[in-house]
C-alpha atoms as a PDB file:
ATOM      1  CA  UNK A   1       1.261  -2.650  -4.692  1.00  0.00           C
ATOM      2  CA  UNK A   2       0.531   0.701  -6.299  1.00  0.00           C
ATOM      3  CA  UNK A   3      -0.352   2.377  -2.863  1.00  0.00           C
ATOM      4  CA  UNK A   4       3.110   1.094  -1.191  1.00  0.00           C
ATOM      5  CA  UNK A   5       5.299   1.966  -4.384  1.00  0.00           C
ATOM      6  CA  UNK A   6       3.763   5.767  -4.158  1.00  0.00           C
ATOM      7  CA  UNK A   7       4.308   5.451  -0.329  1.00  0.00           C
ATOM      8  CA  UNK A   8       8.312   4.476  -1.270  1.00  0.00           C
ATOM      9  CA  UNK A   9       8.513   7.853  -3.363  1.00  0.00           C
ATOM     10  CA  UNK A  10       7.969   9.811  -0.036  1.00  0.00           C
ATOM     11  CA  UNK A  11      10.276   7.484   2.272  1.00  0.00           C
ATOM     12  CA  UNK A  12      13.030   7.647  -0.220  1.00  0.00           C
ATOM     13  CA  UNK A  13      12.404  12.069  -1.114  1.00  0.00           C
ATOM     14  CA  UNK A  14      12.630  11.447   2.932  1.00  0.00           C
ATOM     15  CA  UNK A  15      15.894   9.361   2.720  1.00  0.00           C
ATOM     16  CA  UNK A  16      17.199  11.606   0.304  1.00  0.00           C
ATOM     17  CA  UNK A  17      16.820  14.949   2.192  1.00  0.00           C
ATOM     18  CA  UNK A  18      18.538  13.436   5.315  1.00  0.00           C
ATOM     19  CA  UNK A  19      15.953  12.662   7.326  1.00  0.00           C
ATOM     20  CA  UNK A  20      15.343   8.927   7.375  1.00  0.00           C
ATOM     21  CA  UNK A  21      18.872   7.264   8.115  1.00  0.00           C
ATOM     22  CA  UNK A  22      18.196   4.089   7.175  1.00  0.00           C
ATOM     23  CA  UNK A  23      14.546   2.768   5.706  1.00  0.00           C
ATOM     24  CA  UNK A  24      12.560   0.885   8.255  1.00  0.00           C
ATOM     25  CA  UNK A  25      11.818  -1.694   6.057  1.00  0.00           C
ATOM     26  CA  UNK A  26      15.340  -2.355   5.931  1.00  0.00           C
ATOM     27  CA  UNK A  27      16.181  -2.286   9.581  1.00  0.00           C
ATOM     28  CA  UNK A  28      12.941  -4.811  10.348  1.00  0.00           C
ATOM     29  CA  UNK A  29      14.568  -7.345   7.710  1.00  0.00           C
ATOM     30  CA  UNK A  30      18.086  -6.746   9.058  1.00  0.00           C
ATOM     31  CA  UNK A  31      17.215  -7.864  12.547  1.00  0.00           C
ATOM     32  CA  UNK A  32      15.566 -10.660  11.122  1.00  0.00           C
ATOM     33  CA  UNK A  33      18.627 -12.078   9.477  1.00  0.00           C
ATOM     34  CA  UNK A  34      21.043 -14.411  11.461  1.00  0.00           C
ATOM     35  CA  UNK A  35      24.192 -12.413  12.985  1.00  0.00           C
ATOM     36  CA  UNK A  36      24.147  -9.451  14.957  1.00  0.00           C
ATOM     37  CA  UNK A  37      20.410  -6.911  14.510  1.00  0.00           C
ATOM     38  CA  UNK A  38      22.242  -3.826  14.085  1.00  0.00           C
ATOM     39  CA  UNK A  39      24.989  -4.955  11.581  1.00  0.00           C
ATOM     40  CA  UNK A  40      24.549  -4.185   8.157  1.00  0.00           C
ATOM     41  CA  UNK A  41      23.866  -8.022   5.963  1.00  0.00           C
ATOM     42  CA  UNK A  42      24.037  -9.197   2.569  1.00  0.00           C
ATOM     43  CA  UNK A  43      20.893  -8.840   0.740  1.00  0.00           C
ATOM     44  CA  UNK A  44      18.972  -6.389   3.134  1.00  0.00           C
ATOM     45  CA  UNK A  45      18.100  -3.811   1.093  1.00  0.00           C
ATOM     46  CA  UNK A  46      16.082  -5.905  -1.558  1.00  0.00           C
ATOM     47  CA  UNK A  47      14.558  -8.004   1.016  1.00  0.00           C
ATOM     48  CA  UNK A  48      13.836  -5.221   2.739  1.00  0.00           C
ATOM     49  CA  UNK A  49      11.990  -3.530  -0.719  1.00  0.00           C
ATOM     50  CA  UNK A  50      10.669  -7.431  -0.503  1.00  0.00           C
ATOM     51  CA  UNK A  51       9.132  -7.643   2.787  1.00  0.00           C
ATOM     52  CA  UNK A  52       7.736  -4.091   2.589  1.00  0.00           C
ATOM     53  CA  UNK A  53       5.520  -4.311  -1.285  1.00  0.00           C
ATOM     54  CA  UNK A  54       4.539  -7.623   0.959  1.00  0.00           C
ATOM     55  CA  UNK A  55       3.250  -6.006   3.742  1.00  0.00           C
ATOM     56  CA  UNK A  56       1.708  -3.203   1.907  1.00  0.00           C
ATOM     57  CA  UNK A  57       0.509  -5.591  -0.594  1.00  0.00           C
ATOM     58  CA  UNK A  58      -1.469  -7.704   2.276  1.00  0.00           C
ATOM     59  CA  UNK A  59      -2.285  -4.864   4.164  1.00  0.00           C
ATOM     60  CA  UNK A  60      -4.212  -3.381   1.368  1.00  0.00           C
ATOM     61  CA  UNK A  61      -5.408  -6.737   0.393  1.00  0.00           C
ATOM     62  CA  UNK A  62      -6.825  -6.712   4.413  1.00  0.00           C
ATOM     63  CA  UNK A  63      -8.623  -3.158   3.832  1.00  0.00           C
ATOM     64  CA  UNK A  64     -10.053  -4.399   0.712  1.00  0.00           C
ATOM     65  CA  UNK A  65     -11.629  -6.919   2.072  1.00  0.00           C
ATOM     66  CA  UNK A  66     -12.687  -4.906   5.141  1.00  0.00           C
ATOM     67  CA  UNK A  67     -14.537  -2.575   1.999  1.00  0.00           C
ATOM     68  CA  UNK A  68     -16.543  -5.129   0.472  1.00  0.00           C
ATOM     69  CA  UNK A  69     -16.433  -3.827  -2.720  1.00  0.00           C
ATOM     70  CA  UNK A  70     -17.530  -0.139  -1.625  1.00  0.00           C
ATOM     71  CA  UNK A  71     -16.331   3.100  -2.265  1.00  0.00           C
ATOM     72  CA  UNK A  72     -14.415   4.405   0.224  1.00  0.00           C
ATOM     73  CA  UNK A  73     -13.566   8.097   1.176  1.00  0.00           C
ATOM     74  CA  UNK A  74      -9.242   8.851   1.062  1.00  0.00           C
ATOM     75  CA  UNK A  75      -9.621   9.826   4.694  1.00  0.00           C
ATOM     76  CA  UNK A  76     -10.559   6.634   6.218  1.00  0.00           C
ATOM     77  CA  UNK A  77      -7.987   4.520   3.905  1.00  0.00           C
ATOM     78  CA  UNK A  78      -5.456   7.626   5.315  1.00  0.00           C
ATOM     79  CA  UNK A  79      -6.846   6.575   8.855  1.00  0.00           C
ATOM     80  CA  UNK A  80      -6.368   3.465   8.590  1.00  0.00           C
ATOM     81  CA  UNK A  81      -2.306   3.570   6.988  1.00  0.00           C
ATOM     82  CA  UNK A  82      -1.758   5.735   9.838  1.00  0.00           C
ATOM     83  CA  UNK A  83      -3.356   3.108  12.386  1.00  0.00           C
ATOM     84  CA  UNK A  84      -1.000   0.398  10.922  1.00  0.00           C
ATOM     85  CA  UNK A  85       2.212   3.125  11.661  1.00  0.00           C
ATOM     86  CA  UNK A  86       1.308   4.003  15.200  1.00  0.00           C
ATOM     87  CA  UNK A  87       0.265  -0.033  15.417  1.00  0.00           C
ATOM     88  CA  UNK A  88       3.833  -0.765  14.235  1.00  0.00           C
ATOM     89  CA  UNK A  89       6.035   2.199  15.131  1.00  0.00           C
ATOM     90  CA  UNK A  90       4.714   2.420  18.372  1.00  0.00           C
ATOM     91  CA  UNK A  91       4.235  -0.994  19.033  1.00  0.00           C
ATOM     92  CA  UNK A  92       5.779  -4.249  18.138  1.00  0.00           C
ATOM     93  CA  UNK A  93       8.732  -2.433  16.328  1.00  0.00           C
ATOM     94  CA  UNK A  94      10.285  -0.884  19.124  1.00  0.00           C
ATOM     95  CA  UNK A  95       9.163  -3.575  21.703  1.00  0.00           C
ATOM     96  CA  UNK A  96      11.297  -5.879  19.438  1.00  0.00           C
ATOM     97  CA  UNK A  97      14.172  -3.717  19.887  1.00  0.00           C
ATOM     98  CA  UNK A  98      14.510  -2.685  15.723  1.00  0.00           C
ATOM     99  CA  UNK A  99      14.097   1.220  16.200  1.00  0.00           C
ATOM    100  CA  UNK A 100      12.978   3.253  18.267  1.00  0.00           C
ATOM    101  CA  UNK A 101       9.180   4.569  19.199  1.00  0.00           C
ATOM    102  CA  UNK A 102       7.683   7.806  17.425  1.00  0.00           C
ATOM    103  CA  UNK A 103       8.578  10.226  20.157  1.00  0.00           C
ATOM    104  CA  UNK A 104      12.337   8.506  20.392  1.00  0.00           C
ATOM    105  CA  UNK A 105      13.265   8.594  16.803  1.00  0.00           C
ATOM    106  CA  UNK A 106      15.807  10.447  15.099  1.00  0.00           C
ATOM    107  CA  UNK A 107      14.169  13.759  14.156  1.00  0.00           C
ATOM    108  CA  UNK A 108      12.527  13.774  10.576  1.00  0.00           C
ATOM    109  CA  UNK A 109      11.792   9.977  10.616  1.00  0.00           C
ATOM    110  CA  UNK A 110       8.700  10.554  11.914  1.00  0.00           C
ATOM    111  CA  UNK A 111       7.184  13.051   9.959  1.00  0.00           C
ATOM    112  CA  UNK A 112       8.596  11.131   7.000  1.00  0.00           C
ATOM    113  CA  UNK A 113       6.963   7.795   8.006  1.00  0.00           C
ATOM    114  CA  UNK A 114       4.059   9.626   9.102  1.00  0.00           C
ATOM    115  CA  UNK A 115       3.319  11.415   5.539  1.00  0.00           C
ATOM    116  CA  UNK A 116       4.373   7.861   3.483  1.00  0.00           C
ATOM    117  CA  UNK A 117       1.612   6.111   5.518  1.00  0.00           C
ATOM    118  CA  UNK A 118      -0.923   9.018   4.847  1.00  0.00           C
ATOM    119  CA  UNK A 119       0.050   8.883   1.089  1.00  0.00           C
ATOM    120  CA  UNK A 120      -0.171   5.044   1.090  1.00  0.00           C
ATOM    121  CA  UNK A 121      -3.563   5.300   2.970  1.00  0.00           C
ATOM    122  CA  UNK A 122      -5.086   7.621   0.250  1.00  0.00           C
ATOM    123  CA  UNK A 123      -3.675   6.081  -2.480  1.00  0.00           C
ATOM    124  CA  UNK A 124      -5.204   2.453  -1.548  1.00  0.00           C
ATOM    125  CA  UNK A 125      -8.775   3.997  -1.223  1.00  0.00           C
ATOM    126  CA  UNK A 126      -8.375   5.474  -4.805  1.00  0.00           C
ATOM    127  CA  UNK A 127      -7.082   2.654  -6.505  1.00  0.00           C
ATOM    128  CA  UNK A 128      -9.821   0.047  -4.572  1.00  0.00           C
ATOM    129  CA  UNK A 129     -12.485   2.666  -5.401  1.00  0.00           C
ATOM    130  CA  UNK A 130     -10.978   2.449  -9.026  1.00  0.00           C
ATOM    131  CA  UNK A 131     -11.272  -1.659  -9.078  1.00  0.00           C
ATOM    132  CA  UNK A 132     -14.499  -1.505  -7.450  1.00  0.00           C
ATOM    133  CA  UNK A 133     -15.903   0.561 -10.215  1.00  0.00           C
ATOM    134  CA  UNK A 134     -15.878   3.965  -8.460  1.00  0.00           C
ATOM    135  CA  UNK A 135     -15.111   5.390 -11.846  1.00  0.00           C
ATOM    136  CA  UNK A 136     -17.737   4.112 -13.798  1.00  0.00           C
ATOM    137  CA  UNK A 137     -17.632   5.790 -17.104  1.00  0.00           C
ATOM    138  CA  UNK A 138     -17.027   4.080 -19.735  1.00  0.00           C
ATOM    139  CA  UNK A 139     -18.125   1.026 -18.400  1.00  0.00           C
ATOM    140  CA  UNK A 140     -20.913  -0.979 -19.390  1.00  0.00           C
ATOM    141  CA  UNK A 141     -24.648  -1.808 -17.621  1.00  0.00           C
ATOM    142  CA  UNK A 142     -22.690  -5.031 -16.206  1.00  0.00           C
ATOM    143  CA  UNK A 143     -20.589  -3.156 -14.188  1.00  0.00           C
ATOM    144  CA  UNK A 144     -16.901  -1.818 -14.370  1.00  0.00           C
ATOM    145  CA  UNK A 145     -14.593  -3.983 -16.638  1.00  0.00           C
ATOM    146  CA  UNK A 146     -17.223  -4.960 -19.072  1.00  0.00           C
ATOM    147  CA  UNK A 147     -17.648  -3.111 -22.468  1.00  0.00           C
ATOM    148  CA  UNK A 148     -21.144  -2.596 -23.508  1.00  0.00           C
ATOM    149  CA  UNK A 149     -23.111  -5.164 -25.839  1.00  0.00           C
ATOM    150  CA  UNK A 150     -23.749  -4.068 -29.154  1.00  0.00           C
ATOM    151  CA  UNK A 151     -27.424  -5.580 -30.088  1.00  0.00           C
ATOM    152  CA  UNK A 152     -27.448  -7.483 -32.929  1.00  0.00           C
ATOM    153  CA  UNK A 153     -30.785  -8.599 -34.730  1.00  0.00           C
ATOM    154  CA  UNK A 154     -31.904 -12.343 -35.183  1.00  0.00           C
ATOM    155  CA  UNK A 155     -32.133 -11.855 -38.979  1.00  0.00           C
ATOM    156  CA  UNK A 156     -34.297 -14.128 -41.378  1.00  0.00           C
ATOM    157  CA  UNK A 157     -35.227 -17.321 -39.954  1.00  0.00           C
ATOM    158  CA  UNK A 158     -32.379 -20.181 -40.375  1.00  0.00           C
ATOM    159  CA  UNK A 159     -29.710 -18.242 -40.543  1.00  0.00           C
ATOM    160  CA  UNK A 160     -27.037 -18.346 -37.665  1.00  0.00           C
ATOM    161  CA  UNK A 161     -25.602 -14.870 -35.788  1.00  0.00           C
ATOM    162  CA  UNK A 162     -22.567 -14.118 -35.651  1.00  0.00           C
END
């Protein structure tokens, strides 16, 4: 969820310096309502902000799973945002008809999408490498998100500790 609201910074800097026209997110939920694909609908902007900290959400959720716990390097979570864009913006997105491909888009979209899905892609690895203990100070010998055990003596025979 982090990584897609940091990725929603850049598409909406992106929306507000012209460049976007309207937010995918919105457009894929618009032709997914009943009535007309292209017509503006009740409601489509939050389920749009809905469906897309969904699909982010489960995306990352995939690539964590794909990590198995290990650290991963920014570039490779930036590798794979940007395979999920091309996958999508290139592929089932236009085919259904919603907007257009990369190379047919209105100028600016592109680079906008383009730069939100790096910035997603970076942010999941760090936040991952975060839950998966890839900051480990201050973290105990059991691992990240356990606080050290203080050692406490048995003291004199019959007594119970504390």
């Amino acid at each position: 969820m982090l990584a897609t609201a940091v990725m929603s910074v850049v598409m909406v800097a992106g929306e507000k310096a012209g460049l976007m026209g309207d937010q995918p997110p919105k457009r894929i939920v618009r032709a997914a309502l009943p009535g007309h694909r292209h017509r503006s609908k009740p409601g489509e902007g939050v389920l749009g902000a809905i469906a897309h900290f969904g699909f982010g959400a489960g995306a990352g959720a995939v690539y964590g799973l794909l990590s198995r716990g290990r650290r991963i390097a920014p570039p490779l979570g930036v590798v794979y945002a940007l395979g999920i864009w091309v996958g999508s913006y290139a592929g089932w997105v236009p085919r259904l008809g919603i907007l257009p491909s990369i190379p047919r888009d209105r100028p600016g979209r592109p680079l906008v999408m383009g730069t939100a899905h790096a910035v997603y892609g970076a942010a999941l690895a760090l936040a991952l490498n975060r839950m998966n203990g890839g900051d480990r100070a201050g973290c105990g010998d059991d691992g990240p998100g356990t606080a050290p055990q203080a050692s406490v003596s048995a003291g004199p025979p019959g007594l119970s500790r504390v």
